[in-house]
C-alpha atoms as a PDB file:
ATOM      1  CA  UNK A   1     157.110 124.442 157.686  1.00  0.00           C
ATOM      2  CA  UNK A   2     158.589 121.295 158.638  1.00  0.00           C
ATOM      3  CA  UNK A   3     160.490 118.874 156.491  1.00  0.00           C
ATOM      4  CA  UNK A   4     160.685 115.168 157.839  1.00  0.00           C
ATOM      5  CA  UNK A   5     163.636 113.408 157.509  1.00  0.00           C
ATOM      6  CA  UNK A   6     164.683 109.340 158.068  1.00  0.00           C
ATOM      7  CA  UNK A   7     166.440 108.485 160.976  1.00  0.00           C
ATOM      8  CA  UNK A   8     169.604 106.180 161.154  1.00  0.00           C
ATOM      9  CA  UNK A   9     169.154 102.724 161.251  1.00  0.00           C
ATOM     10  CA  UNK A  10     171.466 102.646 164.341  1.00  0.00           C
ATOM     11  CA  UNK A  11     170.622 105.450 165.748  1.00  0.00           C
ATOM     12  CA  UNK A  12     166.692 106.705 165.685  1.00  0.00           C
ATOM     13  CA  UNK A  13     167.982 109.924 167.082  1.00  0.00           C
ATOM     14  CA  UNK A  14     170.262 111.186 164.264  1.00  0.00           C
ATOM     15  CA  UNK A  15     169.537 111.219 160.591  1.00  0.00           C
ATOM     16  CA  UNK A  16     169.526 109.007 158.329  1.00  0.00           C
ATOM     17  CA  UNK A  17     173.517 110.135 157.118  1.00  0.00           C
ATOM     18  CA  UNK A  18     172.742 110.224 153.369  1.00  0.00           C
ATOM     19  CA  UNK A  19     170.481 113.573 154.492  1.00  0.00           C
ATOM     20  CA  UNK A  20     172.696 115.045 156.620  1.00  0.00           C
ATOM     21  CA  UNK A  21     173.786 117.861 154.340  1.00  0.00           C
ATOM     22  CA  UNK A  22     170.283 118.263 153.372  1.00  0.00           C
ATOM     23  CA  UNK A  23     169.031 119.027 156.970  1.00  0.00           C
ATOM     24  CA  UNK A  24     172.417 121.811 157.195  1.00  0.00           C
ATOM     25  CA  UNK A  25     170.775 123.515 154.171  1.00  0.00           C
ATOM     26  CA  UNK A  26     167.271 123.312 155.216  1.00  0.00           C
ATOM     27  CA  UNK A  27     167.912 124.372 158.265  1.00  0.00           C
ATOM     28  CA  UNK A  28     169.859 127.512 157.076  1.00  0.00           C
ATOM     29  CA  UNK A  29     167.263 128.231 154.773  1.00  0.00           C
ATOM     30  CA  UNK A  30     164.935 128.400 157.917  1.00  0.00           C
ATOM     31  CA  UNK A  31     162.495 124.963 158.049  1.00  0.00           C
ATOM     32  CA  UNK A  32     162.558 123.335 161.095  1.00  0.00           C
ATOM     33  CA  UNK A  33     162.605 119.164 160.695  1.00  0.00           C
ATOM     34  CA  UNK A  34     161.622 116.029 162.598  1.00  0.00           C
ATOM     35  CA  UNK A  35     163.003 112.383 162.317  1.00  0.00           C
ATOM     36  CA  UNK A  36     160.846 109.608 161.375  1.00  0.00           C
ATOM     37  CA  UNK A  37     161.711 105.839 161.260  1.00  0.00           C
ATOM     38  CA  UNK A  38     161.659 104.343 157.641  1.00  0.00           C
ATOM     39  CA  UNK A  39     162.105 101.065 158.797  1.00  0.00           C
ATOM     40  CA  UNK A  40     158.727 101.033 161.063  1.00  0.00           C
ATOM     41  CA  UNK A  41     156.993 102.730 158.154  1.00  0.00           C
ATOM     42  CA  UNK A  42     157.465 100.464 156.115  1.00  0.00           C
ATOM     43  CA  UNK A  43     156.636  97.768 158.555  1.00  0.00           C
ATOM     44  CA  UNK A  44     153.147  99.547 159.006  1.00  0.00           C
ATOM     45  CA  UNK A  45     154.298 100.438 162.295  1.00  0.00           C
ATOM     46  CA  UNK A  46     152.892 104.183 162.106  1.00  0.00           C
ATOM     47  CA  UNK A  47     152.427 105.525 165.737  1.00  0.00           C
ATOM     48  CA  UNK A  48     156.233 104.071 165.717  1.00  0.00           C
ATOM     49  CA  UNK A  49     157.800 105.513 162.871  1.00  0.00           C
ATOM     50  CA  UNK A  50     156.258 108.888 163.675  1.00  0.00           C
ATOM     51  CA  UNK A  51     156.700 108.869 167.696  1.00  0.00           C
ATOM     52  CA  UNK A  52     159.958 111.217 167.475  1.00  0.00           C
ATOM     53  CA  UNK A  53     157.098 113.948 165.357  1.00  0.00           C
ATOM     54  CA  UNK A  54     155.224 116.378 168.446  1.00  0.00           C
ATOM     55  CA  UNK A  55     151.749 117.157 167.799  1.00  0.00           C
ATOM     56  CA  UNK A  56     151.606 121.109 167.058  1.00  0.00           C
ATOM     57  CA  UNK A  57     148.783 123.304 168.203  1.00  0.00           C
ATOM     58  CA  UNK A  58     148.263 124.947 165.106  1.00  0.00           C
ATOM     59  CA  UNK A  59     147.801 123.425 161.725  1.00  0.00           C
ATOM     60  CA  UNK A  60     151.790 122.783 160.067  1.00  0.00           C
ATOM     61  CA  UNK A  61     152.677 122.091 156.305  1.00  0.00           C
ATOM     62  CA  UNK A  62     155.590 119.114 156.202  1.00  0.00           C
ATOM     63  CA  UNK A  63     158.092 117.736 153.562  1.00  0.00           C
ATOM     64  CA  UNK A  64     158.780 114.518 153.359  1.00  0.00           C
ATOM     65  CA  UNK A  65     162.604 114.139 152.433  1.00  0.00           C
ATOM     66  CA  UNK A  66     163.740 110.036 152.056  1.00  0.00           C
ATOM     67  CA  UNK A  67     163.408 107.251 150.327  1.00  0.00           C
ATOM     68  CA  UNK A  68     160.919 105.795 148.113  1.00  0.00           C
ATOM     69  CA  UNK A  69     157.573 104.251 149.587  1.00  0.00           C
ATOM     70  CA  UNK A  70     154.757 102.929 148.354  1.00  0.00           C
ATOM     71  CA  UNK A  71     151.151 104.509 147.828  1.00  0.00           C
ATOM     72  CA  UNK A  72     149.980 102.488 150.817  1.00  0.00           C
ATOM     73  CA  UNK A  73     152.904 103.047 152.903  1.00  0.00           C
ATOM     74  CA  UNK A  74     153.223 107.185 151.780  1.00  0.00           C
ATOM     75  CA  UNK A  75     149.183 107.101 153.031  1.00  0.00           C
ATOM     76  CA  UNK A  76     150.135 105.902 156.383  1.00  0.00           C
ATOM     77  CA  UNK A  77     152.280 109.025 157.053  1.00  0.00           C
ATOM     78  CA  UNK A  78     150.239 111.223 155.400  1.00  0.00           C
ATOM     79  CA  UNK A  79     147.222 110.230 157.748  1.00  0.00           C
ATOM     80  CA  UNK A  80     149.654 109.443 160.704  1.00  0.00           C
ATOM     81  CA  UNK A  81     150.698 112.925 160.443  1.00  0.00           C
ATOM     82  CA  UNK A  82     147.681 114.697 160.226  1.00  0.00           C
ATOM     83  CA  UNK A  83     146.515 113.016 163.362  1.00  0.00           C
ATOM     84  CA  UNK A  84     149.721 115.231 164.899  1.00  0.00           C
ATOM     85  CA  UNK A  85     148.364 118.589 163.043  1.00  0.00           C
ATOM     86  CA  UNK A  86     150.989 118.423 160.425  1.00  0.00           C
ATOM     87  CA  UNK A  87     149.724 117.800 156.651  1.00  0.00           C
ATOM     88  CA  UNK A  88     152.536 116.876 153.889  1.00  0.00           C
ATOM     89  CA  UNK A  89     152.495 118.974 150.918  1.00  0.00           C
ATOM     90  CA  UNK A  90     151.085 116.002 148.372  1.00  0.00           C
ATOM     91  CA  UNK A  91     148.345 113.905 149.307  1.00  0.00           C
ATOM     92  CA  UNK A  92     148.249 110.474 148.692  1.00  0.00           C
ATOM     93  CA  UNK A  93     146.866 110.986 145.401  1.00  0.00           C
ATOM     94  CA  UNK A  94     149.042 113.552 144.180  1.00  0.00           C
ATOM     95  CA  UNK A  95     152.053 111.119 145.632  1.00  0.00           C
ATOM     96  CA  UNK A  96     151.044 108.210 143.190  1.00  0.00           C
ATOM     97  CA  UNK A  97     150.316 110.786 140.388  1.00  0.00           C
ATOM     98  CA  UNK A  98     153.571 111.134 139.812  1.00  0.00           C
ATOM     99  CA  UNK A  99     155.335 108.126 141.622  1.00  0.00           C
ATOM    100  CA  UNK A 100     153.096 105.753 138.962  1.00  0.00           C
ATOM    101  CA  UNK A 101     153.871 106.519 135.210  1.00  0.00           C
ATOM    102  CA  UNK A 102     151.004 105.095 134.248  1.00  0.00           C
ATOM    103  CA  UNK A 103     149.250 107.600 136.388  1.00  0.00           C
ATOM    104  CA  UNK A 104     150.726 110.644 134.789  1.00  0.00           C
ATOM    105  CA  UNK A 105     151.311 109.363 131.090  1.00  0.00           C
ATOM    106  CA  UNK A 106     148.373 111.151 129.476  1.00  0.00           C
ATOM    107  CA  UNK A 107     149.865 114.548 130.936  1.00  0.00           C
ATOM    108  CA  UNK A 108     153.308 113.363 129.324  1.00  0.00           C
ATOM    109  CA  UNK A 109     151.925 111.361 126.279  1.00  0.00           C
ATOM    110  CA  UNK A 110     153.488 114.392 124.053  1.00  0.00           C
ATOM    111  CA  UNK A 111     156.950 114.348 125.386  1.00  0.00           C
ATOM    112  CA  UNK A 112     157.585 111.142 126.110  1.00  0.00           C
ATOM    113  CA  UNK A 113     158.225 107.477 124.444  1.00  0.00           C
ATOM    114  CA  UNK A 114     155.418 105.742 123.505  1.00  0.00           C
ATOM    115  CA  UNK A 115     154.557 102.989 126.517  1.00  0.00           C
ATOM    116  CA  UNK A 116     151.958 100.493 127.289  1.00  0.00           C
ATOM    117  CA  UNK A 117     151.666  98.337 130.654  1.00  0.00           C
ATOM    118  CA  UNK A 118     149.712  95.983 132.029  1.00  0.00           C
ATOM    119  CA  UNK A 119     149.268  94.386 135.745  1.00  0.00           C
ATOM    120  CA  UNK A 120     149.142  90.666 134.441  1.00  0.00           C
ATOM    121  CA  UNK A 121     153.042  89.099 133.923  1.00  0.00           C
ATOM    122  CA  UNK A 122     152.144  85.588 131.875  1.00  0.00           C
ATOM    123  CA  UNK A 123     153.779  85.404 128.746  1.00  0.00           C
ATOM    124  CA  UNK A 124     150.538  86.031 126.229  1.00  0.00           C
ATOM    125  CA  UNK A 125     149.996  89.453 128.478  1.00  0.00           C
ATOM    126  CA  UNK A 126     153.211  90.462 127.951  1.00  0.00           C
ATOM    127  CA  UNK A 127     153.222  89.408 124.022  1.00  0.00           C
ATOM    128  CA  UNK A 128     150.244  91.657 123.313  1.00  0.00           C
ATOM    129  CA  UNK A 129     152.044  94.409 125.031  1.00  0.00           C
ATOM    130  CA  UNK A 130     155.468  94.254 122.804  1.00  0.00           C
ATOM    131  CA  UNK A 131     153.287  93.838 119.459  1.00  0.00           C
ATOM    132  CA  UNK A 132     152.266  96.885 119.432  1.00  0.00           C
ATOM    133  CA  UNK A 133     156.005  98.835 119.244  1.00  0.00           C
ATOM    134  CA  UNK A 134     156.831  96.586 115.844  1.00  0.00           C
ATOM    135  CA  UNK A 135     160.301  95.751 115.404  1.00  0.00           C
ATOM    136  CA  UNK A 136     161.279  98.511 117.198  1.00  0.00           C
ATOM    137  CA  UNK A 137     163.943  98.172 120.706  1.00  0.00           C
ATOM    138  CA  UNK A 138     161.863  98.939 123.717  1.00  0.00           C
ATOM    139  CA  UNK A 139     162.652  98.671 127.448  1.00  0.00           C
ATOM    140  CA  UNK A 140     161.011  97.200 130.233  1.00  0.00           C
ATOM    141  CA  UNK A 141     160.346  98.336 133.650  1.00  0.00           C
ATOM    142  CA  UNK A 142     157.538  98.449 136.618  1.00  0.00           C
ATOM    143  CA  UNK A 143     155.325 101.722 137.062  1.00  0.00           C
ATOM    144  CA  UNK A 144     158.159 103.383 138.988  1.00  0.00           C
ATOM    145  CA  UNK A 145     161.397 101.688 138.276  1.00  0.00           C
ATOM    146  CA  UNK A 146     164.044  99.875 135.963  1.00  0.00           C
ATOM    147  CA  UNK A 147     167.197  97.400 136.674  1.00  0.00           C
ATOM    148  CA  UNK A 148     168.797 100.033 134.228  1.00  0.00           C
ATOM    149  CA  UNK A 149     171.953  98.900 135.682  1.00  0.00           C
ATOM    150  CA  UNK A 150     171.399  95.367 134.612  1.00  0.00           C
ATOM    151  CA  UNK A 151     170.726  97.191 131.044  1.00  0.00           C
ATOM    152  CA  UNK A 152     171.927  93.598 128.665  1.00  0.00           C
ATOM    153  CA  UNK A 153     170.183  91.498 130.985  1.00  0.00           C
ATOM    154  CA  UNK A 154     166.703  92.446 132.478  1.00  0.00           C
ATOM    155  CA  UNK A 155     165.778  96.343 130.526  1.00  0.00           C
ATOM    156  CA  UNK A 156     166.753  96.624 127.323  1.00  0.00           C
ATOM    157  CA  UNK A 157     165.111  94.180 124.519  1.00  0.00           C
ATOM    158  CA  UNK A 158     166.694  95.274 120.890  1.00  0.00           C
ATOM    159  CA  UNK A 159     163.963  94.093 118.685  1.00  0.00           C
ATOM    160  CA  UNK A 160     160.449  94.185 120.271  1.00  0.00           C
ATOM    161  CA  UNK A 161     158.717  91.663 117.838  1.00  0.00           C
ATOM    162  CA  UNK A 162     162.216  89.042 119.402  1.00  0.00           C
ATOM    163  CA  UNK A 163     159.516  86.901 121.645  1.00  0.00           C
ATOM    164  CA  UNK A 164     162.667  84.639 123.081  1.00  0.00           C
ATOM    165  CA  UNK A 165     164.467  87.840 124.217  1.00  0.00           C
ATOM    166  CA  UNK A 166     161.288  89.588 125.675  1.00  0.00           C
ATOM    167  CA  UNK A 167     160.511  86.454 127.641  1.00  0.00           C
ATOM    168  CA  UNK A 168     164.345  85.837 129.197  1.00  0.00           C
ATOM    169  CA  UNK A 169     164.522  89.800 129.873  1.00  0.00           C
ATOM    170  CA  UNK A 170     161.433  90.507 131.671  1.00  0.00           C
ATOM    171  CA  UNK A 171     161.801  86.981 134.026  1.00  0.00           C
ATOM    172  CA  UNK A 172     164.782  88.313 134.865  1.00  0.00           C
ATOM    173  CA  UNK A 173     163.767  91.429 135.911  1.00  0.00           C
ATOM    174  CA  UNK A 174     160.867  90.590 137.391  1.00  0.00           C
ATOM    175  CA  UNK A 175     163.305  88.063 139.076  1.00  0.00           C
ATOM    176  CA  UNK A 176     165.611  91.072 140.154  1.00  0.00           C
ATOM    177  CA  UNK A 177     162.785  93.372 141.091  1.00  0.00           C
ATOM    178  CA  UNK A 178     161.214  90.541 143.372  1.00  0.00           C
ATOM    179  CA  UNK A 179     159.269  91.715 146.423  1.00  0.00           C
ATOM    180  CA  UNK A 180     160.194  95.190 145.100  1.00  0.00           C
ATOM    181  CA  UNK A 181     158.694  95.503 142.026  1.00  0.00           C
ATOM    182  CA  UNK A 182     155.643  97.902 141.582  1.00  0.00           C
ATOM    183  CA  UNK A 183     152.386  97.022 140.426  1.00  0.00           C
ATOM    184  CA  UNK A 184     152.770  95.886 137.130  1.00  0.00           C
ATOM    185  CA  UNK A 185     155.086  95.546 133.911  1.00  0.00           C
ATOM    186  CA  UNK A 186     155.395  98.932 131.487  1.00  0.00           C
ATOM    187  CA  UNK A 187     157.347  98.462 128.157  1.00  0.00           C
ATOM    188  CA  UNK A 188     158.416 102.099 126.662  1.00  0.00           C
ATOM    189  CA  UNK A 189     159.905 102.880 123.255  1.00  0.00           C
ATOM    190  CA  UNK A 190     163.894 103.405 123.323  1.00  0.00           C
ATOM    191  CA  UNK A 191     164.668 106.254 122.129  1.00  0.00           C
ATOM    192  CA  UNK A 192     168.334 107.235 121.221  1.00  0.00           C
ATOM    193  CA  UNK A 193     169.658 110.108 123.776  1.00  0.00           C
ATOM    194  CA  UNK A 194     172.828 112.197 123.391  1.00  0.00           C
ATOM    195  CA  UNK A 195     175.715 110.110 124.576  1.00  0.00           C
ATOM    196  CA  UNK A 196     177.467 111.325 127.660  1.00  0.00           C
ATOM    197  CA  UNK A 197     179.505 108.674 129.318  1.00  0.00           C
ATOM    198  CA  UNK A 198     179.519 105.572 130.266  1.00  0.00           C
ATOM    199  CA  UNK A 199     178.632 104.550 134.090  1.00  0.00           C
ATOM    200  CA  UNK A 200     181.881 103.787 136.477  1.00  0.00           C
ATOM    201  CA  UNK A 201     180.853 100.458 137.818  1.00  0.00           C
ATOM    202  CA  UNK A 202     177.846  98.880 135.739  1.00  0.00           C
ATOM    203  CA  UNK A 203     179.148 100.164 132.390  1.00  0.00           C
ATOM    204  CA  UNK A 204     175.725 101.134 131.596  1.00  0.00           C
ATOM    205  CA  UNK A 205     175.775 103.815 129.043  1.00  0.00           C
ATOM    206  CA  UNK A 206     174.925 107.084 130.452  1.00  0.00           C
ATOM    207  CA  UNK A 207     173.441 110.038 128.367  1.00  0.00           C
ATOM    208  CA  UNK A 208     172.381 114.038 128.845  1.00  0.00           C
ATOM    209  CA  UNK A 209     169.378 114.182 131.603  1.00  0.00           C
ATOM    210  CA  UNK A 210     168.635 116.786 133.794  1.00  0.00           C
ATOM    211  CA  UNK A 211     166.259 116.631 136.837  1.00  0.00           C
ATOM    212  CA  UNK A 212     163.912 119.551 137.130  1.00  0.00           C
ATOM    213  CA  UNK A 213     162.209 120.021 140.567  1.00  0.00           C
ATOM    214  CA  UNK A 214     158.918 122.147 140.755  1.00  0.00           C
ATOM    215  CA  UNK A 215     156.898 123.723 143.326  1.00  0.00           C
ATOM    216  CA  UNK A 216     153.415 124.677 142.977  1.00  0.00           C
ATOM    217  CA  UNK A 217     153.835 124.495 139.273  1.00  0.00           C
ATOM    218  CA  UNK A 218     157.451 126.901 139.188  1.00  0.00           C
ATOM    219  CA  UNK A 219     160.902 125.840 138.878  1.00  0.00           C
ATOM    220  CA  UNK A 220     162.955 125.139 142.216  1.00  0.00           C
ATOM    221  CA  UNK A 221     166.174 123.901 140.693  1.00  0.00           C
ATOM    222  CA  UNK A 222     167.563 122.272 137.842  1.00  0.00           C
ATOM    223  CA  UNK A 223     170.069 119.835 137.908  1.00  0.00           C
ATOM    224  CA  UNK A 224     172.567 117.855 136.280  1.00  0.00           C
ATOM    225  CA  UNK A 225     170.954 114.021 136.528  1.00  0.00           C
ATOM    226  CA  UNK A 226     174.068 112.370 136.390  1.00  0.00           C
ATOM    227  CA  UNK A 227     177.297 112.824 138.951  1.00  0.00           C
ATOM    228  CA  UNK A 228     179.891 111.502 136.192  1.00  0.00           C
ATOM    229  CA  UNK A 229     180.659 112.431 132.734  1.00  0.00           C
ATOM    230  CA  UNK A 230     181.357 116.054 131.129  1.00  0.00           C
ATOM    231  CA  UNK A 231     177.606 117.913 130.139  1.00  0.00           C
ATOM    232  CA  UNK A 232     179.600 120.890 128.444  1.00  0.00           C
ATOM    233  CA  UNK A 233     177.707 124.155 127.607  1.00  0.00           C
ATOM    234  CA  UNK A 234     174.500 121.865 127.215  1.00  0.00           C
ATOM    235  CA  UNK A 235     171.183 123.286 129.012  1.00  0.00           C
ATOM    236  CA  UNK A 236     167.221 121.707 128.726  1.00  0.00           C
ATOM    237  CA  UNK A 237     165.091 123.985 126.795  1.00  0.00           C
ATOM    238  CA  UNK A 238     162.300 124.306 129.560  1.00  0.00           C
ATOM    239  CA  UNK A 239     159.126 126.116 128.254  1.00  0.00           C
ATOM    240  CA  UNK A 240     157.511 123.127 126.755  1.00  0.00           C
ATOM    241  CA  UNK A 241     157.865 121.602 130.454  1.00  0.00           C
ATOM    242  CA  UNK A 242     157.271 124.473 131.929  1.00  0.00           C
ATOM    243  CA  UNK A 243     153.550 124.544 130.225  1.00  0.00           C
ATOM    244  CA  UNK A 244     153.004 120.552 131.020  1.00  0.00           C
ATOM    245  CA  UNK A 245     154.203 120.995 134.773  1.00  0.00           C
ATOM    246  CA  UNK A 246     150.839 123.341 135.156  1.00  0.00           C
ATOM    247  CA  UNK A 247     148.964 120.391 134.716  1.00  0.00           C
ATOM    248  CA  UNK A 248     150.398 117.886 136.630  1.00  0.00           C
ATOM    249  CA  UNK A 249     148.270 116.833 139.668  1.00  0.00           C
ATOM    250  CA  UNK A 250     150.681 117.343 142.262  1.00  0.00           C
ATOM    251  CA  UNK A 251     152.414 120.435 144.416  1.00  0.00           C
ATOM    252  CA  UNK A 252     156.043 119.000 144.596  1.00  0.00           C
ATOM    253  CA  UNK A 253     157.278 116.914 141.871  1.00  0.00           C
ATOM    254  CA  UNK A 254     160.460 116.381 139.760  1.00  0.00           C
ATOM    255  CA  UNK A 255     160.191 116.226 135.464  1.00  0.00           C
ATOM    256  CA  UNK A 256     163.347 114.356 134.488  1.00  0.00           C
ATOM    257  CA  UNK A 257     164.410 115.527 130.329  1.00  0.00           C
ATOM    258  CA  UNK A 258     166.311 114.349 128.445  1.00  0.00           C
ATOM    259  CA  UNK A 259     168.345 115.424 124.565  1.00  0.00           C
ATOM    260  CA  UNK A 260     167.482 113.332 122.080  1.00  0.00           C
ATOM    261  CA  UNK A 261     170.216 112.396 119.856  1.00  0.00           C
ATOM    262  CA  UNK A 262     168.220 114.684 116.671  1.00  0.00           C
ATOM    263  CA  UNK A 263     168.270 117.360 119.240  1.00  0.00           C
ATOM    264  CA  UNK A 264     164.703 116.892 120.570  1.00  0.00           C
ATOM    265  CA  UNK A 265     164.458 116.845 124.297  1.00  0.00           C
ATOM    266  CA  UNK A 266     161.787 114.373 125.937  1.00  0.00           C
ATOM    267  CA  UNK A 267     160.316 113.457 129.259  1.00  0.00           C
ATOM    268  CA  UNK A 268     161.927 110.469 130.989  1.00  0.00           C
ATOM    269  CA  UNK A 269     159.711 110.114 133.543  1.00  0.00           C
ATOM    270  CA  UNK A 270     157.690 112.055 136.328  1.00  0.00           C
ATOM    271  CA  UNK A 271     158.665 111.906 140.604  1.00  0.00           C
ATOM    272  CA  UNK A 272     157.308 112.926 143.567  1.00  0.00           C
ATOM    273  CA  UNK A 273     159.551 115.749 144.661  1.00  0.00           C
ATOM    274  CA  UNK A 274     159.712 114.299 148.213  1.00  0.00           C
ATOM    275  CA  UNK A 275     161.011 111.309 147.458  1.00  0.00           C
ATOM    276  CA  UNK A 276     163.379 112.467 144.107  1.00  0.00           C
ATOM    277  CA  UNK A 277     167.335 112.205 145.314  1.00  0.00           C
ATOM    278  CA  UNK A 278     169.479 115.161 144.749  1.00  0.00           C
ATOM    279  CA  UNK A 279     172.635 114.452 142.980  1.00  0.00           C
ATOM    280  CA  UNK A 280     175.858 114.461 144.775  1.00  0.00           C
ATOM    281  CA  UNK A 281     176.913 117.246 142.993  1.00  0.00           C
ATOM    282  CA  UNK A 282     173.794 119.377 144.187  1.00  0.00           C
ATOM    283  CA  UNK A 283     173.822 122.764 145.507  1.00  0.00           C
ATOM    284  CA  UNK A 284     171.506 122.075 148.282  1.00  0.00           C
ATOM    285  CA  UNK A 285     171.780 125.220 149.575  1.00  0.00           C
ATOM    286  CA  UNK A 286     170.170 127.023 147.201  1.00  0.00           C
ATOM    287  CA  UNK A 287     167.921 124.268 146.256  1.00  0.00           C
ATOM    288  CA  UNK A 288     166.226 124.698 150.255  1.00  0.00           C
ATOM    289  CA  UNK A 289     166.212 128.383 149.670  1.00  0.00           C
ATOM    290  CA  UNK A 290     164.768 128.349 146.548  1.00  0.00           C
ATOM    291  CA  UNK A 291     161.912 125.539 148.432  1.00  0.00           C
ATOM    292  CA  UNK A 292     161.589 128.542 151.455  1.00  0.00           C
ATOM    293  CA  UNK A 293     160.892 130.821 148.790  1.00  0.00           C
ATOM    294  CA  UNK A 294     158.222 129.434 147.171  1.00  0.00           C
ATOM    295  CA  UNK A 295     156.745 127.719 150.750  1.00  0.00           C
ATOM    296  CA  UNK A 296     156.642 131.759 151.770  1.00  0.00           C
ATOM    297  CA  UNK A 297     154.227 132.160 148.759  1.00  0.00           C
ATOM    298  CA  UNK A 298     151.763 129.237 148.985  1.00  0.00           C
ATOM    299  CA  UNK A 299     151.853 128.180 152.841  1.00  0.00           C
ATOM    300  CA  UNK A 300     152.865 131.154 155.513  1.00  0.00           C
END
């Protein structure tokens, strides 16, 4: 099985240096790996960004390891790649399953904060939205991401009935987001989480997540979510996760929990596993291992 790394911008040779301690572990573990450009990818330069990939004789299973993409753009390698006998282990459907919440929310609808989205941004679409969470404080962010880290200014709004504040926080982060943002607006209900720190540079408060990865529908690793801050003895309590993972429409995927501050822990959100960053303080070689493993099962 092969897992497909970015290359260096520089370089198209060597990888992408944020992965080079990845392809040590994968390696060890015993994958082999290719280099892809991310830059012609995303260009829609295909036969480009996957020139470095050989064509195998017999029919090879890949992971895609690097940064986010689109649906579009994660369909041109999966297709690119099959033309070169090698098929990633999500197809493009099971990609956006998990890569668009609104995809996956009626697998998560019981663990996780009530949300609504639409795909229209004018004022009255985004008024009908916030009307239905009340007075309550809600956040706001596209299907896959939030400026989190501009938390005051463009993702947090404290009263959701406050029609001033939702306006001046969701044109500035749809201002923020720009040519980035994905698809369409999604407002969630804030919930309070357990308090762990506070973030180094954006002061954003920071609070007890973990970030689960699964393979065909079993736990790979758990992690700590966040690289600062002190967890303590605190550990998820996984079989309600467990039971909703083995419906989710996907083969690789992360479940990110959270602790509530009542003690309840909650889905944050859904990822595909290929594109889901491993924290810096990651053990990554027994995360790979732990992938081999469970690759040995399903694909060899």
């Amino acid at each position: 099985m092969r897992i497909l790394y970015c290359d260096s911008v520089f370089d198209n040779k060597i990888i992408e240096p944020d992965y080079e301690e990845e392809k040590k572990a994968a390696l060890k573990a015993g994958f082999d790996y290719s280099l892809i450009s991310f830059e012609e990818l995303t260009d829609g330069n295909i036969s480009t960004a996957i020139r470095l990939v050989k064509e195998t004789e017999n029919k090879e299973f890949g992971i895609y390891r690097g940064w986010m993409l689109t649906p579009s753009q994660y369909k041109n390698l999966f297709d690119g790649l099959l033309k070169k006998n090698i098929e990633l282990i999500n197809s493009p459907t099971e990609y956006q399953h998990c890569h668009y919440l609104p995809d996956s929310y009626s697998k998560i609808k019981s663990k996780t904060p009530k949300s609504n989205w639409a795909t229209e941004f004018d004022n009255d679409a985004v008024l009908k939205l916030t009307k239905k969470f009340g007075e309550s404080p809600i956040i706001v962010k596209d299907f896959v991401k939030s400026e989190k880290h501009n938390w005051e200014d463009a993702c947090f709004i404290p009263n959701a009935s406050d029609s001033g504040k939702v306006k001046s926080i969701v044109e500035k982060f749809i201002e923020l987001r720009g040519d980035s943002l994905n698809e369409g607006l999604v407002f969630r209900e804030f919930v309070e989480l357990e308090f762990l720190t506070e973030h180094s540079k954006s002061g954003m408060p920071l609070t007890k997540e973990f970030r689960v990865f699964f393979a065909n529908k079993k736990i790979i690793k758990v992690f700590d979510y966040w690289d600062e801050g002190e967890y303590g003895e605190t550990k998820p309590e996984l079989d309600d996760f467990i039971e909703i993972a083995q419906y989710i429409d996907s083969k690789f995927f992360t479940i990110d929990i959270a602790k509530k501050k009542n003690g309840d822990w909650i889905i944050m959100e859904l990822g595909d596993g290929q594109v889901a960053g491993l924290p810096d303080n990651a053990d990554r070689t027994e995360f790979y291992s732990n992938l081999k493993e469970n690759v040995l099962q399903h694909y060899i």
